[in-house]
Structures are given as structure tokens and as C-alpha cells.
PDB file of N, CA and C in Angstrom:
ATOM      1  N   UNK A   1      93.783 104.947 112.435  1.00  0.00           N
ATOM      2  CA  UNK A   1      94.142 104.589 113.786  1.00  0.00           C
ATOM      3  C   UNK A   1      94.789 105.767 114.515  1.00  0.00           C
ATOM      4  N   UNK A   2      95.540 106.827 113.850  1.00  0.00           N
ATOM      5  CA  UNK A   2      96.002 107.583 114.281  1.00  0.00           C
ATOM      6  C   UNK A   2      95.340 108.721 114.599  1.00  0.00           C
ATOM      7  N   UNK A   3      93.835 108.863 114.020  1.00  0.00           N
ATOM      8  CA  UNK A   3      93.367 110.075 114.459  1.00  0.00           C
ATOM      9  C   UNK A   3      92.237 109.467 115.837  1.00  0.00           C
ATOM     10  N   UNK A   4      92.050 108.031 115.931  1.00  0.00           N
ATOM     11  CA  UNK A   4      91.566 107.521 117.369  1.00  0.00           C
ATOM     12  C   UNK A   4      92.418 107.708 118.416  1.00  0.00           C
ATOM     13  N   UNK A   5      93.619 107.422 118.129  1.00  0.00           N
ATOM     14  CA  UNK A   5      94.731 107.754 119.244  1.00  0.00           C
ATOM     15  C   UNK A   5      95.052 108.694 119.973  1.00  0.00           C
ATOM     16  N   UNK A   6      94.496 110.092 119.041  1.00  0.00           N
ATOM     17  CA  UNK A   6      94.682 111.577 119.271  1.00  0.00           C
ATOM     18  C   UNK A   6      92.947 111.496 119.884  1.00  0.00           C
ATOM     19  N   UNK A   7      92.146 111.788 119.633  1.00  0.00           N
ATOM     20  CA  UNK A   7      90.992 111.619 120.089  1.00  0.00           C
ATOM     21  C   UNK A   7      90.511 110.675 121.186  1.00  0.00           C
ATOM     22  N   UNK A   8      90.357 109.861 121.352  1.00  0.00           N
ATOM     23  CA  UNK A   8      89.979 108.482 122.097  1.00  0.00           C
ATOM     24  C   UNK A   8      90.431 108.795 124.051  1.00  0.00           C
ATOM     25  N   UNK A   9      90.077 108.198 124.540  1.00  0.00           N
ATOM     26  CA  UNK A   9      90.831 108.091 125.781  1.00  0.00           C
ATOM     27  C   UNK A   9      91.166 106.811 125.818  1.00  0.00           C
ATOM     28  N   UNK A  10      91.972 106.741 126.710  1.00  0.00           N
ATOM     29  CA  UNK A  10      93.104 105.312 126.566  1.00  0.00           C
ATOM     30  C   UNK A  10      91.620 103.825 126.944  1.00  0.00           C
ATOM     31  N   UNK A  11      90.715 104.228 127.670  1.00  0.00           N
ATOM     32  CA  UNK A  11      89.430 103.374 128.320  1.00  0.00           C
ATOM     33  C   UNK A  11      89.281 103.021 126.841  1.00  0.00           C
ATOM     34  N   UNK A  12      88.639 104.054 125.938  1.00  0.00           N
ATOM     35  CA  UNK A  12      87.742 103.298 125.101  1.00  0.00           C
ATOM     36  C   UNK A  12      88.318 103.219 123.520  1.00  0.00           C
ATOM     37  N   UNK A  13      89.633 103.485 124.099  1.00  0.00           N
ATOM     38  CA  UNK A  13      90.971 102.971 122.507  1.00  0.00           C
ATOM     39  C   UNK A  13      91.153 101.453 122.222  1.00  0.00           C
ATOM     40  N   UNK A  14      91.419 100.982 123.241  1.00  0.00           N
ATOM     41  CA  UNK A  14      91.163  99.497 122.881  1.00  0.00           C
ATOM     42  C   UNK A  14      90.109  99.036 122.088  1.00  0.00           C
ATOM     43  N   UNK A  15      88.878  98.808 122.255  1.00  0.00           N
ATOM     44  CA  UNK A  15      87.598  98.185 121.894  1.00  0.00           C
ATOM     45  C   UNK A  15      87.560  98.946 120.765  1.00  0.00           C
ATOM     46  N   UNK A  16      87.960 100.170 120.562  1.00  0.00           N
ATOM     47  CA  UNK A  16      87.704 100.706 118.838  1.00  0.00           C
ATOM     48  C   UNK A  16      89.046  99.885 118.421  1.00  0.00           C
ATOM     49  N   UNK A  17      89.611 100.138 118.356  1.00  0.00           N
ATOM     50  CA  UNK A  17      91.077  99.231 117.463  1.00  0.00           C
ATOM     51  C   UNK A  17      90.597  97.524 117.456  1.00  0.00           C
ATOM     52  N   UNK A  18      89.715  97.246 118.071  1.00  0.00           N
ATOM     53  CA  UNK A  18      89.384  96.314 118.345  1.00  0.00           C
ATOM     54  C   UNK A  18      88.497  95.553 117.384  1.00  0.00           C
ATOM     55  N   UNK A  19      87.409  96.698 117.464  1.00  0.00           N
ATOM     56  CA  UNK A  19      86.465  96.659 116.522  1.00  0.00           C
ATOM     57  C   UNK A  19      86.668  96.303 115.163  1.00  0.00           C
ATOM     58  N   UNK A  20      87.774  97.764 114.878  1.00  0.00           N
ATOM     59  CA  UNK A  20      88.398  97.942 113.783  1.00  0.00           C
ATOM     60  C   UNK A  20      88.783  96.632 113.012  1.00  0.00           C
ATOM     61  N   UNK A  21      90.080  95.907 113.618  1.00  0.00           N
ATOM     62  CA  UNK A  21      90.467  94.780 113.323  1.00  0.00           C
ATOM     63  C   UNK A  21      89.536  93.764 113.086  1.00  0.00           C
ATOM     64  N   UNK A  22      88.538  93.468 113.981  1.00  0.00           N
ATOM     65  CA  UNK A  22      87.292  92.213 113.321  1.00  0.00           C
ATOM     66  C   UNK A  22      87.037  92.884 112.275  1.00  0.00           C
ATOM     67  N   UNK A  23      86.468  94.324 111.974  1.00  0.00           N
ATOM     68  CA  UNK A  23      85.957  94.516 110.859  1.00  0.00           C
ATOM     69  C   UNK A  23      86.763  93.926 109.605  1.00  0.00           C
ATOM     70  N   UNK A  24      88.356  94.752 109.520  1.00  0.00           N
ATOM     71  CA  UNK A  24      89.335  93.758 108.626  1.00  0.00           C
ATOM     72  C   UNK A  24      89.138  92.473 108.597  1.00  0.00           C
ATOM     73  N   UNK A  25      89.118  91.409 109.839  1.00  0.00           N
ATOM     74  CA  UNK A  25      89.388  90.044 109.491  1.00  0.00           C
ATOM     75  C   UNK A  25      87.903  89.507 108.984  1.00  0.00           C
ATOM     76  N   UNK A  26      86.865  90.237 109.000  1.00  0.00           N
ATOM     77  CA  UNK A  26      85.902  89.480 108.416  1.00  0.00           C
ATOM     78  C   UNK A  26      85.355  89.926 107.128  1.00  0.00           C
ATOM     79  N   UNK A  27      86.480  90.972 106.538  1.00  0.00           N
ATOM     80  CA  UNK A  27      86.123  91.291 105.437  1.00  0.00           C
ATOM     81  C   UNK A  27      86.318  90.563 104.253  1.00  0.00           C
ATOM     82  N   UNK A  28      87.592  90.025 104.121  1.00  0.00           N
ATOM     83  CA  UNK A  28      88.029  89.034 102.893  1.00  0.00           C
ATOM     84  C   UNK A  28      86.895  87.850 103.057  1.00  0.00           C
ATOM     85  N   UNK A  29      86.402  87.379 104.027  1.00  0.00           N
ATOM     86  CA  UNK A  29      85.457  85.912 103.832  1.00  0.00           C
ATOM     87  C   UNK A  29      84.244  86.606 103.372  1.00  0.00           C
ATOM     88  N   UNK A  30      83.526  87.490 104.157  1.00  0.00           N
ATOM     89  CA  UNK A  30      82.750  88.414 103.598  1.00  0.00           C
ATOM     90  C   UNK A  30      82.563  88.528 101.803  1.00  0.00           C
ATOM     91  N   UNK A  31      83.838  88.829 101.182  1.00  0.00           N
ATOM     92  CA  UNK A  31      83.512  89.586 100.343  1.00  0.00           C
ATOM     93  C   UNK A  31      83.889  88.267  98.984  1.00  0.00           C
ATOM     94  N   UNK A  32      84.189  87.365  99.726  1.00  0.00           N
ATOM     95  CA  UNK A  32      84.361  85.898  98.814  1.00  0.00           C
ATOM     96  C   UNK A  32      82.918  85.335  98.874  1.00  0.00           C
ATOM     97  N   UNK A  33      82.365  85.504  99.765  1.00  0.00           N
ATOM     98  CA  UNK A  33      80.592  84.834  99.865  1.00  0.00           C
ATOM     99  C   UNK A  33      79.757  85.750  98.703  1.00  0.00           C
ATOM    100  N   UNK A  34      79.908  87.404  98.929  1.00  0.00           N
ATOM    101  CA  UNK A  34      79.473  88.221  98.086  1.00  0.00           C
ATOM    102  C   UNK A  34      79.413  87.900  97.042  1.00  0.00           C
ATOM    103  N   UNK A  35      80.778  87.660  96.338  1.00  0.00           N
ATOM    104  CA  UNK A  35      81.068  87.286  94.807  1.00  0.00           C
ATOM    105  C   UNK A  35      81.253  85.765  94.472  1.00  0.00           C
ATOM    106  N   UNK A  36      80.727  85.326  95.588  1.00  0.00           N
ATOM    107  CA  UNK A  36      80.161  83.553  95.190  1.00  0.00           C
ATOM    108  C   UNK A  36      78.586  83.928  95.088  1.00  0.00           C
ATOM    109  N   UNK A  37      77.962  84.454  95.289  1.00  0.00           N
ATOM    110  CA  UNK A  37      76.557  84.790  95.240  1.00  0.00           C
ATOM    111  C   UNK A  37      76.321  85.380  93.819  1.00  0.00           C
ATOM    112  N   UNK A  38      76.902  86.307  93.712  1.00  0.00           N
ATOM    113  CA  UNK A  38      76.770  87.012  92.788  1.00  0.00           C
ATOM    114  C   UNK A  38      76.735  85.929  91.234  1.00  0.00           C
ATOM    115  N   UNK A  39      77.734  85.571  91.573  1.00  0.00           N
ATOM    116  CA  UNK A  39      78.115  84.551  90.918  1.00  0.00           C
ATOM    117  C   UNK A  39      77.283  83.450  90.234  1.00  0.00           C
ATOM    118  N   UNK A  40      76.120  83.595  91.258  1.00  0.00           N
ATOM    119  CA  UNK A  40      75.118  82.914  90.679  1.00  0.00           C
ATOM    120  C   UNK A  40      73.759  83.493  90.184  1.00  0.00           C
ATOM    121  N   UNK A  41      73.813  84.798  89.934  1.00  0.00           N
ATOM    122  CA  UNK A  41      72.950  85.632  89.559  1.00  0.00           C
ATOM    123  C   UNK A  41      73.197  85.653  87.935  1.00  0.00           C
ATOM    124  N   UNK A  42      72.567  86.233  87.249  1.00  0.00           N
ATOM    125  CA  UNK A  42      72.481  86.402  85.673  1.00  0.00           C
ATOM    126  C   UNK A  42      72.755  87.231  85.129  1.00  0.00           C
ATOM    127  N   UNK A  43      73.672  87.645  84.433  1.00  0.00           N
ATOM    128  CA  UNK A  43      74.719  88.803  84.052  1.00  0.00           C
ATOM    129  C   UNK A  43      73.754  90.310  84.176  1.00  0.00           C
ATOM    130  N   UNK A  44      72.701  89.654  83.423  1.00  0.00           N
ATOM    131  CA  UNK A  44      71.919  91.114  83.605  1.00  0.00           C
ATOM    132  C   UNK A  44      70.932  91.272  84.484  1.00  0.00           C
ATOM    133  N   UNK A  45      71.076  90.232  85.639  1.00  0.00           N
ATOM    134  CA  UNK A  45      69.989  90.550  86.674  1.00  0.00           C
ATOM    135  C   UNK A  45      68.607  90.022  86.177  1.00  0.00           C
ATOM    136  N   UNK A  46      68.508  89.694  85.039  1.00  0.00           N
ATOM    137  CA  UNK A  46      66.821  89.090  84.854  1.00  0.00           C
ATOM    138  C   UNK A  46      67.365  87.934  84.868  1.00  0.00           C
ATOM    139  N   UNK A  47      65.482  87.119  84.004  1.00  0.00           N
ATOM    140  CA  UNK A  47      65.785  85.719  83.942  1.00  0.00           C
ATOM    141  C   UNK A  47      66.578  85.456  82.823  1.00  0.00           C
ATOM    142  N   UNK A  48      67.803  84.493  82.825  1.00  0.00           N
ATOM    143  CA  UNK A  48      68.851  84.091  81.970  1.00  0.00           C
ATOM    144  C   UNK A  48      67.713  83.601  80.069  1.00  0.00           C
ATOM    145  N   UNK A  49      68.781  83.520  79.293  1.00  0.00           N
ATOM    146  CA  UNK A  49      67.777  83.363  77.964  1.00  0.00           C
ATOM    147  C   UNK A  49      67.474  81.709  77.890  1.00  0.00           C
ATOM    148  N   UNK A  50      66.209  81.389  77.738  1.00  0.00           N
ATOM    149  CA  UNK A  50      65.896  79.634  77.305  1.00  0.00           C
ATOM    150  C   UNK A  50      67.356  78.729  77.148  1.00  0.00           C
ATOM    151  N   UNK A  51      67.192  77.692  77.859  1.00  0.00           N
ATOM    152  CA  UNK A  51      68.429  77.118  78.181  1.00  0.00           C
ATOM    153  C   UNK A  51      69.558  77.696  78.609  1.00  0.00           C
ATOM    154  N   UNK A  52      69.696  78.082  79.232  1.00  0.00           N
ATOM    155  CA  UNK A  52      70.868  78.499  79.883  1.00  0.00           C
ATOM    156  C   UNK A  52      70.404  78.931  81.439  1.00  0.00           C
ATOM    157  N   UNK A  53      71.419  77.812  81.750  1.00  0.00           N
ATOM    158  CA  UNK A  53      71.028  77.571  83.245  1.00  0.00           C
ATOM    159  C   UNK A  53      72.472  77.422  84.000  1.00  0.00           C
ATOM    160  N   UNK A  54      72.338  78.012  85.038  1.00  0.00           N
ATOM    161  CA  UNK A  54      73.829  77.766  86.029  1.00  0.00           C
ATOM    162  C   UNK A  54      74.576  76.961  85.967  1.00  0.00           C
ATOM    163  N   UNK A  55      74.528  75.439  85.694  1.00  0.00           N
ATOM    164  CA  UNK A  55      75.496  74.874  85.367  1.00  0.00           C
ATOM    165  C   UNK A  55      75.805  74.751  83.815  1.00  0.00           C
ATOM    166  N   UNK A  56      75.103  75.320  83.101  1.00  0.00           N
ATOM    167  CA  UNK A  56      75.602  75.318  81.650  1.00  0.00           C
ATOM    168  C   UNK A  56      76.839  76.434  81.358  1.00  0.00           C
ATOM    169  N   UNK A  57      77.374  76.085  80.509  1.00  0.00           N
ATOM    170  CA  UNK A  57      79.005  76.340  79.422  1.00  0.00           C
ATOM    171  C   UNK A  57      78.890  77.988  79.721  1.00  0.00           C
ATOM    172  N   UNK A  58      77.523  78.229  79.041  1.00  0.00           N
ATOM    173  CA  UNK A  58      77.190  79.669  78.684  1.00  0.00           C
ATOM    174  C   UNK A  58      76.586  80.428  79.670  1.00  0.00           C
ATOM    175  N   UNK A  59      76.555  79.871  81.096  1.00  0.00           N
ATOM    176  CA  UNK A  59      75.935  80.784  82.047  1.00  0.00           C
ATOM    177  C   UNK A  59      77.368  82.335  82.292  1.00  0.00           C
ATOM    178  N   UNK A  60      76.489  83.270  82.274  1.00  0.00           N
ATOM    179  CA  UNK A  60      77.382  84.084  82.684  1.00  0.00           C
ATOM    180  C   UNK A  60      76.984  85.124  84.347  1.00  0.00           C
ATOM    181  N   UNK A  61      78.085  84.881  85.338  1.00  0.00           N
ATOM    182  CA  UNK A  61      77.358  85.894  86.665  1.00  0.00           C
ATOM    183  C   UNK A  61      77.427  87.099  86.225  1.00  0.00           C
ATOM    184  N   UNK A  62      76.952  87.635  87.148  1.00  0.00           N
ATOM    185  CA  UNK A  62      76.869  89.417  87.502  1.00  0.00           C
ATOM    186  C   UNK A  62      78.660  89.922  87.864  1.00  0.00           C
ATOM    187  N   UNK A  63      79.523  89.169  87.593  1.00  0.00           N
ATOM    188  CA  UNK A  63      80.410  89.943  88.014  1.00  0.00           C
ATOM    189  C   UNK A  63      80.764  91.354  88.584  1.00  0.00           C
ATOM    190  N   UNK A  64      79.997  92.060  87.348  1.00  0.00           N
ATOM    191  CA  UNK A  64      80.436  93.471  87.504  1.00  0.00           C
ATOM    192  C   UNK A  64      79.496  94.156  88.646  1.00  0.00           C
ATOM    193  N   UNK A  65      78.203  93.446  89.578  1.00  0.00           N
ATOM    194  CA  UNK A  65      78.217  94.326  90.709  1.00  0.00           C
ATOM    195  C   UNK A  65      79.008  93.828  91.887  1.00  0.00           C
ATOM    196  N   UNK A  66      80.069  92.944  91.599  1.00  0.00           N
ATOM    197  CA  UNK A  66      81.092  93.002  92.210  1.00  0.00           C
ATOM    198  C   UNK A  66      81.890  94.593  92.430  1.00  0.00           C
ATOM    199  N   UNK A  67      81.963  94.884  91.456  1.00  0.00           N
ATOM    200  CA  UNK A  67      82.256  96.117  91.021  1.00  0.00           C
ATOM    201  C   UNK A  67      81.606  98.077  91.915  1.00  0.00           C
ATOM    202  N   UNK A  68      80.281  97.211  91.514  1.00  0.00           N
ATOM    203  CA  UNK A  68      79.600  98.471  91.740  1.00  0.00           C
ATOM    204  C   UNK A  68      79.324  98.580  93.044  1.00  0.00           C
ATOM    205  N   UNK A  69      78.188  97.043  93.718  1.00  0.00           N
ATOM    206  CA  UNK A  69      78.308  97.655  95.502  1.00  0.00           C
ATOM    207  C   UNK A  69      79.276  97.887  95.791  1.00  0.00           C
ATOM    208  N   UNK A  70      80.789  97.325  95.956  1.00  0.00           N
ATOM    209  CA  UNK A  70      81.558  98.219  97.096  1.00  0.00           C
ATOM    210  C   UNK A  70      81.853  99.580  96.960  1.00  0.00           C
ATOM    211  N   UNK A  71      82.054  99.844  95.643  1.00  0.00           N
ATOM    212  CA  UNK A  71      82.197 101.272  95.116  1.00  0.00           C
ATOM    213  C   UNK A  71      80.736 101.958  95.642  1.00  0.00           C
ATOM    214  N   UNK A  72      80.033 101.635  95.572  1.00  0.00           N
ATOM    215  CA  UNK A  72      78.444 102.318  96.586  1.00  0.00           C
ATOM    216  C   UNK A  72      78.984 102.759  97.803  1.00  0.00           C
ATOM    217  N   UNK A  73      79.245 101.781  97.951  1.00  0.00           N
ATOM    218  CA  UNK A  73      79.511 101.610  99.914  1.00  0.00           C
ATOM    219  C   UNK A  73      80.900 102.432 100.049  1.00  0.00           C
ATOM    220  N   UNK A  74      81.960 102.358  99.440  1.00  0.00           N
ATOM    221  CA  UNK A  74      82.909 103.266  99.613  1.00  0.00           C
ATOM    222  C   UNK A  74      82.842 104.840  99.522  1.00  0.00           C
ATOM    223  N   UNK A  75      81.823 105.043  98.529  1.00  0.00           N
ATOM    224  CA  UNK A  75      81.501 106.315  98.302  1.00  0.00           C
ATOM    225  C   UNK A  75      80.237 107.296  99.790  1.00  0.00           C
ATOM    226  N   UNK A  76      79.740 106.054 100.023  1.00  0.00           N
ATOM    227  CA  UNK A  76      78.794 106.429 101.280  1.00  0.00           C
ATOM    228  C   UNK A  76      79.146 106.457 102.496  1.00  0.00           C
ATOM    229  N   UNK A  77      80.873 105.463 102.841  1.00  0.00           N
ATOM    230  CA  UNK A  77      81.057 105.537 104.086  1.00  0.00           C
ATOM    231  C   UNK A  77      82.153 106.699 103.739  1.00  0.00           C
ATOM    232  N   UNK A  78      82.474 107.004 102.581  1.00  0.00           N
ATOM    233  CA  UNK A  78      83.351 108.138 102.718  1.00  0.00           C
ATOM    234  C   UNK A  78      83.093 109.886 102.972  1.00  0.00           C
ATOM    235  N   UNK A  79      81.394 109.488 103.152  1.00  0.00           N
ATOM    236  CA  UNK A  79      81.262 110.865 103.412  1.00  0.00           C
ATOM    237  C   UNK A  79      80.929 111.019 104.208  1.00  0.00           C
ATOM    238  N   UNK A  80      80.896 110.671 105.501  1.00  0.00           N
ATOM    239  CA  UNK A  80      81.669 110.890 106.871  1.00  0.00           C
ATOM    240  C   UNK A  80      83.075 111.528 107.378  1.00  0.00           C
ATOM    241  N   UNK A  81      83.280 111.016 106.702  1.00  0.00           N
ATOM    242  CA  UNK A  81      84.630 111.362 106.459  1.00  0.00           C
ATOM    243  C   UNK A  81      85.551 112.940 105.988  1.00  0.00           C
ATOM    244  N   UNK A  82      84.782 113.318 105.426  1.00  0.00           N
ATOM    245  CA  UNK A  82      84.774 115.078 105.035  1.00  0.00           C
ATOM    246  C   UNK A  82      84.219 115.822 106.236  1.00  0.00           C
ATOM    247  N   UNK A  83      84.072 115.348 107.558  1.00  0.00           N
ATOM    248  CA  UNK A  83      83.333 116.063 108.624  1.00  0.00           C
ATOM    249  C   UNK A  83      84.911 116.353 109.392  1.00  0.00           C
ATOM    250  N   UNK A  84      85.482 115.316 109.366  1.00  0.00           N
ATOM    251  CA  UNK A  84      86.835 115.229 110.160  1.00  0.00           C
ATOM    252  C   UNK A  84      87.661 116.532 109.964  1.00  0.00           C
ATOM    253  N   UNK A  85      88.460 116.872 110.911  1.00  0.00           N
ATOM    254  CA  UNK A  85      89.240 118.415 110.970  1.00  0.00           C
ATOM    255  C   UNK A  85      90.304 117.903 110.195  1.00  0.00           C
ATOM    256  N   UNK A  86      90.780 119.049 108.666  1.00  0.00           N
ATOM    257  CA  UNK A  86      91.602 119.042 107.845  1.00  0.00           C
ATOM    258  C   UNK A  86      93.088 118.797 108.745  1.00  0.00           C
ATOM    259  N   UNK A  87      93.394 119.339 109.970  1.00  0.00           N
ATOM    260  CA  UNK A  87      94.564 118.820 110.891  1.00  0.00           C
ATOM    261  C   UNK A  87      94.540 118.783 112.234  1.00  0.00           C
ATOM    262  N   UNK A  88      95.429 118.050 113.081  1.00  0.00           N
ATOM    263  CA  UNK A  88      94.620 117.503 114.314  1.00  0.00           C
ATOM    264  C   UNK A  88      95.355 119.029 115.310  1.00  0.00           C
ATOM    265  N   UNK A  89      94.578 118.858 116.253  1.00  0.00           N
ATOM    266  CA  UNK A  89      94.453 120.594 117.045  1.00  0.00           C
ATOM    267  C   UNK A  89      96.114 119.921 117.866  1.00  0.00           C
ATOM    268  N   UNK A  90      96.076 118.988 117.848  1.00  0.00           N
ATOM    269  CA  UNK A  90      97.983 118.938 118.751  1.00  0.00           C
ATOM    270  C   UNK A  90      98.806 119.383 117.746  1.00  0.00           C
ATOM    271  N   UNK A  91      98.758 118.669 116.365  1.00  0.00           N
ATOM    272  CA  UNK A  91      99.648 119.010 115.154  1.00  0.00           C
ATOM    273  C   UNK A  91     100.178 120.724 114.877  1.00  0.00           C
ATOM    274  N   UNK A  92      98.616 121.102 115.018  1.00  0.00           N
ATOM    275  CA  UNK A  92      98.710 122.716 115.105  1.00  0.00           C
ATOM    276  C   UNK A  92      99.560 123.248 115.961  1.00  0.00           C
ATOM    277  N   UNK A  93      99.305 122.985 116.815  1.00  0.00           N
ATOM    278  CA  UNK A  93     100.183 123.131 118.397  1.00  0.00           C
ATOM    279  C   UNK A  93     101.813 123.037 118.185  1.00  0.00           C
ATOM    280  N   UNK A  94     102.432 122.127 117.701  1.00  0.00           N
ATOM    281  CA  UNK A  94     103.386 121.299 117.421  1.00  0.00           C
ATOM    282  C   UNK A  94     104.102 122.242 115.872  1.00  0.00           C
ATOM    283  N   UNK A  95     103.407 122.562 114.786  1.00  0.00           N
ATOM    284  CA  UNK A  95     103.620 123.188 113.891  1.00  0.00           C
ATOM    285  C   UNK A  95     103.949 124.534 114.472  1.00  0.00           C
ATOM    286  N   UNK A  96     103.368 125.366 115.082  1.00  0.00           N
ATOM    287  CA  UNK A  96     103.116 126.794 115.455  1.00  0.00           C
ATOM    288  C   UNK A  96     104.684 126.611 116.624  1.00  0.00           C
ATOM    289  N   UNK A  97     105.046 125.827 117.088  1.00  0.00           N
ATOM    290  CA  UNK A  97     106.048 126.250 118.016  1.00  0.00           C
ATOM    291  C   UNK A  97     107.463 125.518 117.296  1.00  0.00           C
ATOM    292  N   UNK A  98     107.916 124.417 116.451  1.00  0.00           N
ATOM    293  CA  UNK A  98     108.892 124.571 115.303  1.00  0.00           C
ATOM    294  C   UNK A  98     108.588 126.057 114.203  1.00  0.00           C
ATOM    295  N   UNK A  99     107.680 126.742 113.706  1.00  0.00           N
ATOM    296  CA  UNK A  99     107.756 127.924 112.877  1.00  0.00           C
ATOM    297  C   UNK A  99     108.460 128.618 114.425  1.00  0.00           C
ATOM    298  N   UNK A 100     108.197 128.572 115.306  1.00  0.00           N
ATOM    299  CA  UNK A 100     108.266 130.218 116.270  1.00  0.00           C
ATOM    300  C   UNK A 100     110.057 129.781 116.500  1.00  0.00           C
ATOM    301  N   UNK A 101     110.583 128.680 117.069  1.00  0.00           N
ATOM    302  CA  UNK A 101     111.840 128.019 117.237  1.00  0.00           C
ATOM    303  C   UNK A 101     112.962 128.401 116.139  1.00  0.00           C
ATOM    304  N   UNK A 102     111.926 127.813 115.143  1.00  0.00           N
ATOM    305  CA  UNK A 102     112.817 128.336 114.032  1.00  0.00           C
ATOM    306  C   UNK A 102     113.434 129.735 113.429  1.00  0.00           C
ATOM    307  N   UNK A 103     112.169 130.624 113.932  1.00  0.00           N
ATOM    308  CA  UNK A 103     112.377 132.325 113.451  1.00  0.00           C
ATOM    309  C   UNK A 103     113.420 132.696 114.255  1.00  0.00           C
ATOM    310  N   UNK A 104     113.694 131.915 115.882  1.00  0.00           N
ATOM    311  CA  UNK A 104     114.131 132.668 116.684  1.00  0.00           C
ATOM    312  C   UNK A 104     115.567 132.856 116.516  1.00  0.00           C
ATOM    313  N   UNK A 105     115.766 131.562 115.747  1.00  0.00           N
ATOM    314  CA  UNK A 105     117.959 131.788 115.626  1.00  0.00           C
ATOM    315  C   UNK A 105     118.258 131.276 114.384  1.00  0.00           C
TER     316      UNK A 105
END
């Protein structure tokens, strides 16, 4: 949020923070449907072994690509993210005149 704030103009800061936030609030229901789905898939993704069927004792889900898509998806939206400037050009600004303040007395 803080590097929209520095970037953004005040017009189109709202509707991104905006955005932002639905994205959060529809993530937890989101990601409970995911792993109710999943849930009904077959540990190893094929067809389950003779008798064993979803409501039986011994059905087991896919849990673990619970696991793996978001870790996909985290790894893919994070590389966007390496494009962003290592520090923001005001910070610089702001750094460079406390060092000069400081030398002076």
C-alpha cells in the first residue's frame, strides 16, 4: 500500500486500495471452496482403487495440492515483483539530505 501511495495520484489511489481489499475479502471464501473441491479429488489424482469411493472410511483428498497451487501462484505473482525499484526515488531524496544535515554539525 505504501509503494501505491508514493506512486498513484490521489484520482486513482482509491479504486486500487479498493481493489486491493475485495481481493483480501474474497480470498478466505475463495480458498475454503478450493480445498472443499480438492477435497473431493483422489489423493493421487487418478481413479481411486475398487471400492473406495467418497463417502467411504478410506477415501483420501488431494490435500497436498492445497499445498502446491498457491505456492505456484505465489511464486508467479512474485515475479513481478523484482521489476519494482530496490528504494522509492522520495526515500532517496529524504536519505541524501539527513546524511548531508548530519555531516554539517
Amino acid at each position: 500500500m505504501t509503494y501505491l501511495d508514493e506512486v498513484m495520484t490521489k484520482k486513482k489511489l482509491g479504486p486500487s486500495i479498493a481493489v486491493a481489499n475485495v481481493i483480501k475479502l474474497l480470498g478466505f471464501p475463495m480458498s475454503f471452496l478450493f480445498g472443499a473441491y480438492l477435497l473431493t479429488q483422489y489423493v493421487t489424482l487418478g481413479s481411486p482403487p475398487d471400492g473406495v469411493t467418497l463417502g467411504s472410511g478410506h477415501w483420501v483428498g488431494a490435500w497436498w495440492m492445497g499445498y502446491l497451487a498457491p505456492g505456484i501462484l505465489l511464486v508467479l505473482s512474485g515475479i513481478p515483483m523484482l521489476l519494482f525499484p530496490t528504494q522509492m526515488p522520495a526515500a532517496k531524496v529524504c536519505d541524501d539530505t539527513i546524511y548531508f544535515n548530519l555531516n554539517q554539525g
